[in-house]
PDB file of N, CA and C in Angstrom:
ATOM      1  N   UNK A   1       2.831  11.573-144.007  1.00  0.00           N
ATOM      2  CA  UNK A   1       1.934  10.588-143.458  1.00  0.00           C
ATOM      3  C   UNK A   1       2.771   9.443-142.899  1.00  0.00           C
ATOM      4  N   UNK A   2       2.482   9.032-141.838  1.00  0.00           N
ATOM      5  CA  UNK A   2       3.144   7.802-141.260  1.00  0.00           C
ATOM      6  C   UNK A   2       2.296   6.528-141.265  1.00  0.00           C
ATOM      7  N   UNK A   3       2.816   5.809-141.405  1.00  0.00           N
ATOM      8  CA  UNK A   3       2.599   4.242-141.780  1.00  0.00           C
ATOM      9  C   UNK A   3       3.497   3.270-140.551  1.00  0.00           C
ATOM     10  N   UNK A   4       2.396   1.890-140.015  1.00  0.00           N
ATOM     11  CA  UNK A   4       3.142   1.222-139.053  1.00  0.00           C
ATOM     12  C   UNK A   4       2.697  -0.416-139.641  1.00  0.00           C
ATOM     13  N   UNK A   5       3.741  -0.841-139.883  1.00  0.00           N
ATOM     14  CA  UNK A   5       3.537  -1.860-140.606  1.00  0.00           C
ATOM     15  C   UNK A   5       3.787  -3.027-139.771  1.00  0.00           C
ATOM     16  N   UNK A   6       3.138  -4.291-138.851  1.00  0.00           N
ATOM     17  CA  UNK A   6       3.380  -4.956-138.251  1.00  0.00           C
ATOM     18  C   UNK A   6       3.385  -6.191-138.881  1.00  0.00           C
ATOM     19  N   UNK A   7       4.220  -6.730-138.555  1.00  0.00           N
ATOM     20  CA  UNK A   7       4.946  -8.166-139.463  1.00  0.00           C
ATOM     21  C   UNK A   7       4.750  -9.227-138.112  1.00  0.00           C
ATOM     22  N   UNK A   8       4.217 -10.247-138.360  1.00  0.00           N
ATOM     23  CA  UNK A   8       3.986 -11.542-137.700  1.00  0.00           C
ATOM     24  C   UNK A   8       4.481 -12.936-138.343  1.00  0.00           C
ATOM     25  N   UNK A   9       4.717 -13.806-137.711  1.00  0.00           N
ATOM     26  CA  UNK A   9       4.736 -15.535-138.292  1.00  0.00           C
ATOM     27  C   UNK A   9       3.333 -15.782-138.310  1.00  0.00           C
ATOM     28  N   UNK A  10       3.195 -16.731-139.707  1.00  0.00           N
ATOM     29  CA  UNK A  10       2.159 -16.956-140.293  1.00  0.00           C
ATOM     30  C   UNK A  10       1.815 -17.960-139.139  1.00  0.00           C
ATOM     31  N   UNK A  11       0.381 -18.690-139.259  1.00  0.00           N
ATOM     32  CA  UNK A  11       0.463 -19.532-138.106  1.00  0.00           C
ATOM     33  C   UNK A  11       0.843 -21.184-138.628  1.00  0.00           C
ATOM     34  N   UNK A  12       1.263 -21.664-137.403  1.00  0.00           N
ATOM     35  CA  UNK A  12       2.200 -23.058-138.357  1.00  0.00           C
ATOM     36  C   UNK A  12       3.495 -22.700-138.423  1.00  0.00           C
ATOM     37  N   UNK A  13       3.917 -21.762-138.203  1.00  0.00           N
ATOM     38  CA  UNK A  13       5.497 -21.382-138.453  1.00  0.00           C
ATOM     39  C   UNK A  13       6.000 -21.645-137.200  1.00  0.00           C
ATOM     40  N   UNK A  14       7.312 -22.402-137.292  1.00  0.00           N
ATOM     41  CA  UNK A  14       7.895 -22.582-135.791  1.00  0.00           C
ATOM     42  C   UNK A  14       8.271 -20.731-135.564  1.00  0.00           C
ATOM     43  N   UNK A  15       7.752 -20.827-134.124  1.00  0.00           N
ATOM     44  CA  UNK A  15       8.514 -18.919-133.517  1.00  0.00           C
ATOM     45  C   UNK A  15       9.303 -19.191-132.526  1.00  0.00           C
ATOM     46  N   UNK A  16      10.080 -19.661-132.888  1.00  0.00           N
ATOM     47  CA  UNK A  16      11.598 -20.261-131.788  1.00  0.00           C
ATOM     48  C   UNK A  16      11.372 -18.573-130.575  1.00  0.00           C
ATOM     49  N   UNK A  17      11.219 -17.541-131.171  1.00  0.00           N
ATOM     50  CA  UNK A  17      11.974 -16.157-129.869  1.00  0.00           C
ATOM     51  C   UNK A  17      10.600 -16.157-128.983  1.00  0.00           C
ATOM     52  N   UNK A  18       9.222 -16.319-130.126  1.00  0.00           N
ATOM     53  CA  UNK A  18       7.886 -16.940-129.194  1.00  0.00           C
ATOM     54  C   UNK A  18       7.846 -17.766-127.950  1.00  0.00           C
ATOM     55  N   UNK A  19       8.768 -18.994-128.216  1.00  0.00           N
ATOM     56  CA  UNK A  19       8.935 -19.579-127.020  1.00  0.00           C
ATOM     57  C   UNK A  19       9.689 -19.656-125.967  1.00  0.00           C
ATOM     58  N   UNK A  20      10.815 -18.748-126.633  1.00  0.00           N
ATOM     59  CA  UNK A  20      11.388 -18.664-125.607  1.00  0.00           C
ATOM     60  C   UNK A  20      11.208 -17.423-124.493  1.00  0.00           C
ATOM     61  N   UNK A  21      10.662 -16.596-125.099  1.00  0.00           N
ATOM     62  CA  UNK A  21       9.674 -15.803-124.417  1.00  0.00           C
ATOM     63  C   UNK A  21       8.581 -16.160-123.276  1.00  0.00           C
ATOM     64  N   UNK A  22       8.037 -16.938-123.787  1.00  0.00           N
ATOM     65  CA  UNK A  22       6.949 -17.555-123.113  1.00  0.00           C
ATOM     66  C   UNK A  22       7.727 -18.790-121.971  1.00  0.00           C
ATOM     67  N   UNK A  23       8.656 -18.932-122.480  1.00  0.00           N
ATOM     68  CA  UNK A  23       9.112 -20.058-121.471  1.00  0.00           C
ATOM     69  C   UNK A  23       9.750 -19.216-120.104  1.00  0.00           C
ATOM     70  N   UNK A  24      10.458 -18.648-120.194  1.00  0.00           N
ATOM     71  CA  UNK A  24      11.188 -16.981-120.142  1.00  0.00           C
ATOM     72  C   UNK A  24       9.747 -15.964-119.091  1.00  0.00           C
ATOM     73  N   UNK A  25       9.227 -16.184-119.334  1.00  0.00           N
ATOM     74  CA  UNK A  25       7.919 -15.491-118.584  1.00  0.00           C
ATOM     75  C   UNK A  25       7.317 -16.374-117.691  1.00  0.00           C
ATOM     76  N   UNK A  26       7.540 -17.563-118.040  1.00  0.00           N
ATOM     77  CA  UNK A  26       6.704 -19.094-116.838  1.00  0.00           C
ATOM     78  C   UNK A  26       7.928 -19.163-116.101  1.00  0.00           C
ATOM     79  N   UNK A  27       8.966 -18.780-116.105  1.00  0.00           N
ATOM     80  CA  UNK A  27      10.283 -19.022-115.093  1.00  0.00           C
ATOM     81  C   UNK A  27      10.337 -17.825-114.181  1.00  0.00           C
ATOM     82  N   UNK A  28       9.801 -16.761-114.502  1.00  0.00           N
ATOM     83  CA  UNK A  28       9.617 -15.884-113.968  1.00  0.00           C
ATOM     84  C   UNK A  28       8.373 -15.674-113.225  1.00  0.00           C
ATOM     85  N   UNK A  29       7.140 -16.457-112.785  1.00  0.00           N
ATOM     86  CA  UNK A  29       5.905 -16.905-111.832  1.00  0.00           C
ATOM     87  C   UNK A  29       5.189 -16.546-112.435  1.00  0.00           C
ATOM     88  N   UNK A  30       5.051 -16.054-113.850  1.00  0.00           N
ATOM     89  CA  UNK A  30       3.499 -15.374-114.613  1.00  0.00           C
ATOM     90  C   UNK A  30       3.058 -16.156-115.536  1.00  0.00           C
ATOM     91  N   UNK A  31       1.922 -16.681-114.436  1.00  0.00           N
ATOM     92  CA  UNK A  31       1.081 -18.045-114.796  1.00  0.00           C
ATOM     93  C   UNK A  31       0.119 -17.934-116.347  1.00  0.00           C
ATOM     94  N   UNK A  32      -0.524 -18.838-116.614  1.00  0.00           N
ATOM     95  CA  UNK A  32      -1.668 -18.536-117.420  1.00  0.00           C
ATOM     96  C   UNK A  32      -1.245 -17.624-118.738  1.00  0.00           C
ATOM     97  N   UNK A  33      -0.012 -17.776-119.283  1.00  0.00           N
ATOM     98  CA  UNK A  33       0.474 -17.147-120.230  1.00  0.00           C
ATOM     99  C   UNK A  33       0.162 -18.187-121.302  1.00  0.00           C
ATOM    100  N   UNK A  34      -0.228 -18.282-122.711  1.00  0.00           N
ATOM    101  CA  UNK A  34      -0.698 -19.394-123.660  1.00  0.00           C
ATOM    102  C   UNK A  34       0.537 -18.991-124.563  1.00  0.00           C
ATOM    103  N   UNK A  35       0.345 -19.446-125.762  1.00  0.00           N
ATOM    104  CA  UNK A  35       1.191 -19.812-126.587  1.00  0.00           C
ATOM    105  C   UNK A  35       1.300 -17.893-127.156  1.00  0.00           C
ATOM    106  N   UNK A  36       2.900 -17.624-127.130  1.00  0.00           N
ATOM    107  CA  UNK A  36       3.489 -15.978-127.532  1.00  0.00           C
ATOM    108  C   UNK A  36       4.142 -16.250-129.075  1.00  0.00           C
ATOM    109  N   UNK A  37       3.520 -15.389-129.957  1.00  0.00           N
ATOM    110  CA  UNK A  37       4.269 -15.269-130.475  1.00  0.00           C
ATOM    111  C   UNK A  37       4.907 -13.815-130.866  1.00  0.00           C
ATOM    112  N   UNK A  38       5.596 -13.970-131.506  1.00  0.00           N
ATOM    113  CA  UNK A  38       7.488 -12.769-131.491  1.00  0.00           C
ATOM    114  C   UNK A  38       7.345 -11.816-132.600  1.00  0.00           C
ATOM    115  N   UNK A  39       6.649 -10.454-133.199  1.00  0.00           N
ATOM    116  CA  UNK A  39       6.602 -10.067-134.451  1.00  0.00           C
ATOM    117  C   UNK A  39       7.540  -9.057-134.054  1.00  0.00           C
ATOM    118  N   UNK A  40       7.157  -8.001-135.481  1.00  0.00           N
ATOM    119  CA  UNK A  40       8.154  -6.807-134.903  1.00  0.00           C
ATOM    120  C   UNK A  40       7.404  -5.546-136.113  1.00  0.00           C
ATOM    121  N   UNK A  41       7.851  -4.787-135.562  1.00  0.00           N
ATOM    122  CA  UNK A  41       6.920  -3.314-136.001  1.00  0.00           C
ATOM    123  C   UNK A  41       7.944  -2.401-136.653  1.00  0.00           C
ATOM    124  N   UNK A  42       7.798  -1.980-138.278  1.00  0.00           N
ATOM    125  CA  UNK A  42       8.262  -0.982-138.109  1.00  0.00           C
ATOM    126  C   UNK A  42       7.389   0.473-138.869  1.00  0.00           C
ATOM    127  N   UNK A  43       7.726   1.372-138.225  1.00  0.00           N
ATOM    128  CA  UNK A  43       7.005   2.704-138.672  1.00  0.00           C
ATOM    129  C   UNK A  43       7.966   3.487-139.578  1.00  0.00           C
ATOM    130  N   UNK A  44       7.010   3.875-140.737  1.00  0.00           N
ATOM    131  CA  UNK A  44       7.382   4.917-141.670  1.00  0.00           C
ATOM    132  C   UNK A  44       7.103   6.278-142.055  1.00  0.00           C
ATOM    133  N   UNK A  45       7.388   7.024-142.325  1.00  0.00           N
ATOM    134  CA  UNK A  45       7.232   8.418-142.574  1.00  0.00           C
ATOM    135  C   UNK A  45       7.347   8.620-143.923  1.00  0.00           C
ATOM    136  N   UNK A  46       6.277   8.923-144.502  1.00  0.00           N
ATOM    137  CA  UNK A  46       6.031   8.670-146.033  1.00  0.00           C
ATOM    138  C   UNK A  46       5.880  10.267-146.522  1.00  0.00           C
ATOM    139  N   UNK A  47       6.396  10.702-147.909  1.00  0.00           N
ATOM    140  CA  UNK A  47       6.101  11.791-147.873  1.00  0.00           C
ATOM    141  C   UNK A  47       4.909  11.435-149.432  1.00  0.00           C
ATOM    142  N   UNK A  48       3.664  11.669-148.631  1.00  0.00           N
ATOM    143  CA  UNK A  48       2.718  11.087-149.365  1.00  0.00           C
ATOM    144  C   UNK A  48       1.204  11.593-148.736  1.00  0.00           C
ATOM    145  N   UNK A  49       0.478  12.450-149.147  1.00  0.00           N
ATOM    146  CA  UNK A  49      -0.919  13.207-148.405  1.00  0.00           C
ATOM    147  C   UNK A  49      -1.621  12.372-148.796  1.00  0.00           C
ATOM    148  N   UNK A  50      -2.214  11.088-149.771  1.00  0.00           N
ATOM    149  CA  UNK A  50      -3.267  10.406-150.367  1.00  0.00           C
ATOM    150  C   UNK A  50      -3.154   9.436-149.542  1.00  0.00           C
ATOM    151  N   UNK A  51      -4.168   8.981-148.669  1.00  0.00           N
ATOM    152  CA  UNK A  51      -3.908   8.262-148.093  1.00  0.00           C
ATOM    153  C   UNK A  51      -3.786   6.275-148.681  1.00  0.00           C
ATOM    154  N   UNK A  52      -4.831   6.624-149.502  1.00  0.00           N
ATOM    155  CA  UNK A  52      -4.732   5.538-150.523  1.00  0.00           C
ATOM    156  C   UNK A  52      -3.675   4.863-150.930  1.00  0.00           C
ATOM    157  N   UNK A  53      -2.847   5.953-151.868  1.00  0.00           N
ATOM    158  CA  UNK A  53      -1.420   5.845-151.786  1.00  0.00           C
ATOM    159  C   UNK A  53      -0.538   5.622-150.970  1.00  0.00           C
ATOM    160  N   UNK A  54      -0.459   6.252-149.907  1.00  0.00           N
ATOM    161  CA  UNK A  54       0.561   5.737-148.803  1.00  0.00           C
ATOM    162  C   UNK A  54       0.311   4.110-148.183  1.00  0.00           C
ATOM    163  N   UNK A  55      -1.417   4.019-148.375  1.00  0.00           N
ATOM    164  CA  UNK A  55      -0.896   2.976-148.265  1.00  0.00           C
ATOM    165  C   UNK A  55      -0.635   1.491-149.050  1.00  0.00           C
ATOM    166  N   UNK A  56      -0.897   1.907-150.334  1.00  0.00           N
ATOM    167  CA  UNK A  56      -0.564   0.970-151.529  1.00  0.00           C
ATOM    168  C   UNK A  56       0.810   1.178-151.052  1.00  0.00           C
ATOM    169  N   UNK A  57       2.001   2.241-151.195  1.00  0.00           N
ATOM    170  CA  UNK A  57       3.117   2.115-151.280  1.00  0.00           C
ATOM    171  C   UNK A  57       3.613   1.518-149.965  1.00  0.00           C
ATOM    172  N   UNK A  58       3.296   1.761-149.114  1.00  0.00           N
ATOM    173  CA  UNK A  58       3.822   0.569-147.437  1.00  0.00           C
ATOM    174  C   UNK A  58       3.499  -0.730-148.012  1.00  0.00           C
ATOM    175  N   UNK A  59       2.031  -1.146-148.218  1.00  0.00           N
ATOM    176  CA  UNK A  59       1.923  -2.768-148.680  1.00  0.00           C
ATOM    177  C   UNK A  59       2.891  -3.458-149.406  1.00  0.00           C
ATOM    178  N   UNK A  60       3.632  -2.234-150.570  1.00  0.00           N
ATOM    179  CA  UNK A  60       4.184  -2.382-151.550  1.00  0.00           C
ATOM    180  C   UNK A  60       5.966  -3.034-151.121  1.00  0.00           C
ATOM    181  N   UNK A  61       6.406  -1.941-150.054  1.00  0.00           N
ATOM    182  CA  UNK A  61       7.391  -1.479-149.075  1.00  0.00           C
ATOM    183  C   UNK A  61       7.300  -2.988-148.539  1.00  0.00           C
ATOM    184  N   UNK A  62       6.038  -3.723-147.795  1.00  0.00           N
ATOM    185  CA  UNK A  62       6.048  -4.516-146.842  1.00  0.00           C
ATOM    186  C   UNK A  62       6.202  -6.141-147.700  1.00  0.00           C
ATOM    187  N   UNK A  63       5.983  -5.745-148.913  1.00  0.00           N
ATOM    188  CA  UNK A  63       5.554  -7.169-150.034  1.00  0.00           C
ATOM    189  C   UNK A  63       7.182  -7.281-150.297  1.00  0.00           C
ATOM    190  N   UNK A  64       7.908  -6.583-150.552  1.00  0.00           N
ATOM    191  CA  UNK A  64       9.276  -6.553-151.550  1.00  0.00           C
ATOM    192  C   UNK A  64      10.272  -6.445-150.538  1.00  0.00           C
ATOM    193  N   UNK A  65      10.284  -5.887-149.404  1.00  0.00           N
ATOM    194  CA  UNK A  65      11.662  -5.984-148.700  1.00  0.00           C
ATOM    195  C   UNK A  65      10.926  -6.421-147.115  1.00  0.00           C
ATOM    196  N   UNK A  66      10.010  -5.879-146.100  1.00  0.00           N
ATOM    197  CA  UNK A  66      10.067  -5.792-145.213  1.00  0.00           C
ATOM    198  C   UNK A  66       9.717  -7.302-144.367  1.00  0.00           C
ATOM    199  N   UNK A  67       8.687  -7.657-145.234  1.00  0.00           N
ATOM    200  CA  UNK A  67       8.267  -9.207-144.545  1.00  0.00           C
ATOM    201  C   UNK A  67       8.772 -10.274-145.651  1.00  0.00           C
ATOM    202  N   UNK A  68       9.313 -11.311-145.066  1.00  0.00           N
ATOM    203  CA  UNK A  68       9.166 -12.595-145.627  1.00  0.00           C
ATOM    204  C   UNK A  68       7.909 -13.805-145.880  1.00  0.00           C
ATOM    205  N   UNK A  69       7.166 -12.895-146.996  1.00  0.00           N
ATOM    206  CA  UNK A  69       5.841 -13.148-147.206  1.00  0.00           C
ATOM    207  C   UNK A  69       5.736 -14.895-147.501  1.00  0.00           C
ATOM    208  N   UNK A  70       6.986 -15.631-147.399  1.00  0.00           N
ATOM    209  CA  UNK A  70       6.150 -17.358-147.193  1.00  0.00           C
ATOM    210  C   UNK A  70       6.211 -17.345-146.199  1.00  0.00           C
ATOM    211  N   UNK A  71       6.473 -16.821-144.691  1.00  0.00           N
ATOM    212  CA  UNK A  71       6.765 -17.525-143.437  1.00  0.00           C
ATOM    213  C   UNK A  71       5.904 -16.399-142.803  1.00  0.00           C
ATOM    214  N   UNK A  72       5.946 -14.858-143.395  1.00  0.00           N
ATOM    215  CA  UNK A  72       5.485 -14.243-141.926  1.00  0.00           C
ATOM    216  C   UNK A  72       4.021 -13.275-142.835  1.00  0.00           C
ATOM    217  N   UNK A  73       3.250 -12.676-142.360  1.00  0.00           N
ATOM    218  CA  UNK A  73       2.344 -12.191-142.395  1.00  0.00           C
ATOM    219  C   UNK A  73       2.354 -10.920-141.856  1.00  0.00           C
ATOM    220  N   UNK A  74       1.970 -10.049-143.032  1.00  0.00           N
ATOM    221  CA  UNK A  74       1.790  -8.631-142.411  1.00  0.00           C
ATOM    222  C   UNK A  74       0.662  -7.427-142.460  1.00  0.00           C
ATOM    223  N   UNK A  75       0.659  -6.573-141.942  1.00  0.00           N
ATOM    224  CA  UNK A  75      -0.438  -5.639-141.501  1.00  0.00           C
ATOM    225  C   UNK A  75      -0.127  -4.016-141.536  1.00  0.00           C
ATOM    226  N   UNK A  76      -0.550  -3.025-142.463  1.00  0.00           N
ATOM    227  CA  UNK A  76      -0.435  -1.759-142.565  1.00  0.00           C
ATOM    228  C   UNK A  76      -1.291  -0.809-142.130  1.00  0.00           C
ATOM    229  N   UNK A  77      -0.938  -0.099-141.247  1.00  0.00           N
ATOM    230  CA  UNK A  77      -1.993   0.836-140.508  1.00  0.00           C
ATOM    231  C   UNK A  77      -1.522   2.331-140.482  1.00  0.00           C
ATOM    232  N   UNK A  78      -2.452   2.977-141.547  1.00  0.00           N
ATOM    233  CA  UNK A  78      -1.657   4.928-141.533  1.00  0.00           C
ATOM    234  C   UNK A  78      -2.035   5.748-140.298  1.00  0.00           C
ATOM    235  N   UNK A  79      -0.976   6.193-140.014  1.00  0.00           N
ATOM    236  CA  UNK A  79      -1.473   6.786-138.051  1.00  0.00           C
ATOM    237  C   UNK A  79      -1.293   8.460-138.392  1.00  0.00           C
TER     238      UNK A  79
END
């Protein structure tokens, strides 16, 4: 079973690569762009058929190593 776990900045968190992105995209003529922010995704391959389980163990995966749960915020989705 695969698991895609997307990690974000909480909101209130400075996203320094957010802006510079966004600044980075207005230098380049693409107007009407609002405030970007910068996460990052990663996907797992779980050897796990319950889906329940797979995804207690990603949350688990995403709580203890993958996100820096005071600053960023994250999201588990089994595909």
């Amino acid at each position: 079973m695969k698991a895609r776990v997307t990690i974000m900045p909480k909101a209130g968190v400075l996203d320094p690569q957010g802006k510079a992105i966004g600044h980075a995209l207005g230098s380049l003529g693409f107007a009407g762009v609002g405030e970007v922010r910068a996460g990052k995704v990663i996907e797992l391959e779980l050897n796990e058929a319950d889906p329940a389980k797979a995804q207690a163990v990603a949350e688990d995966m995403a709580r203890r190593l993958l996100a820096n749960t005071v600053i960023e915020s994250f999201k588990v989705e089994l595909t």
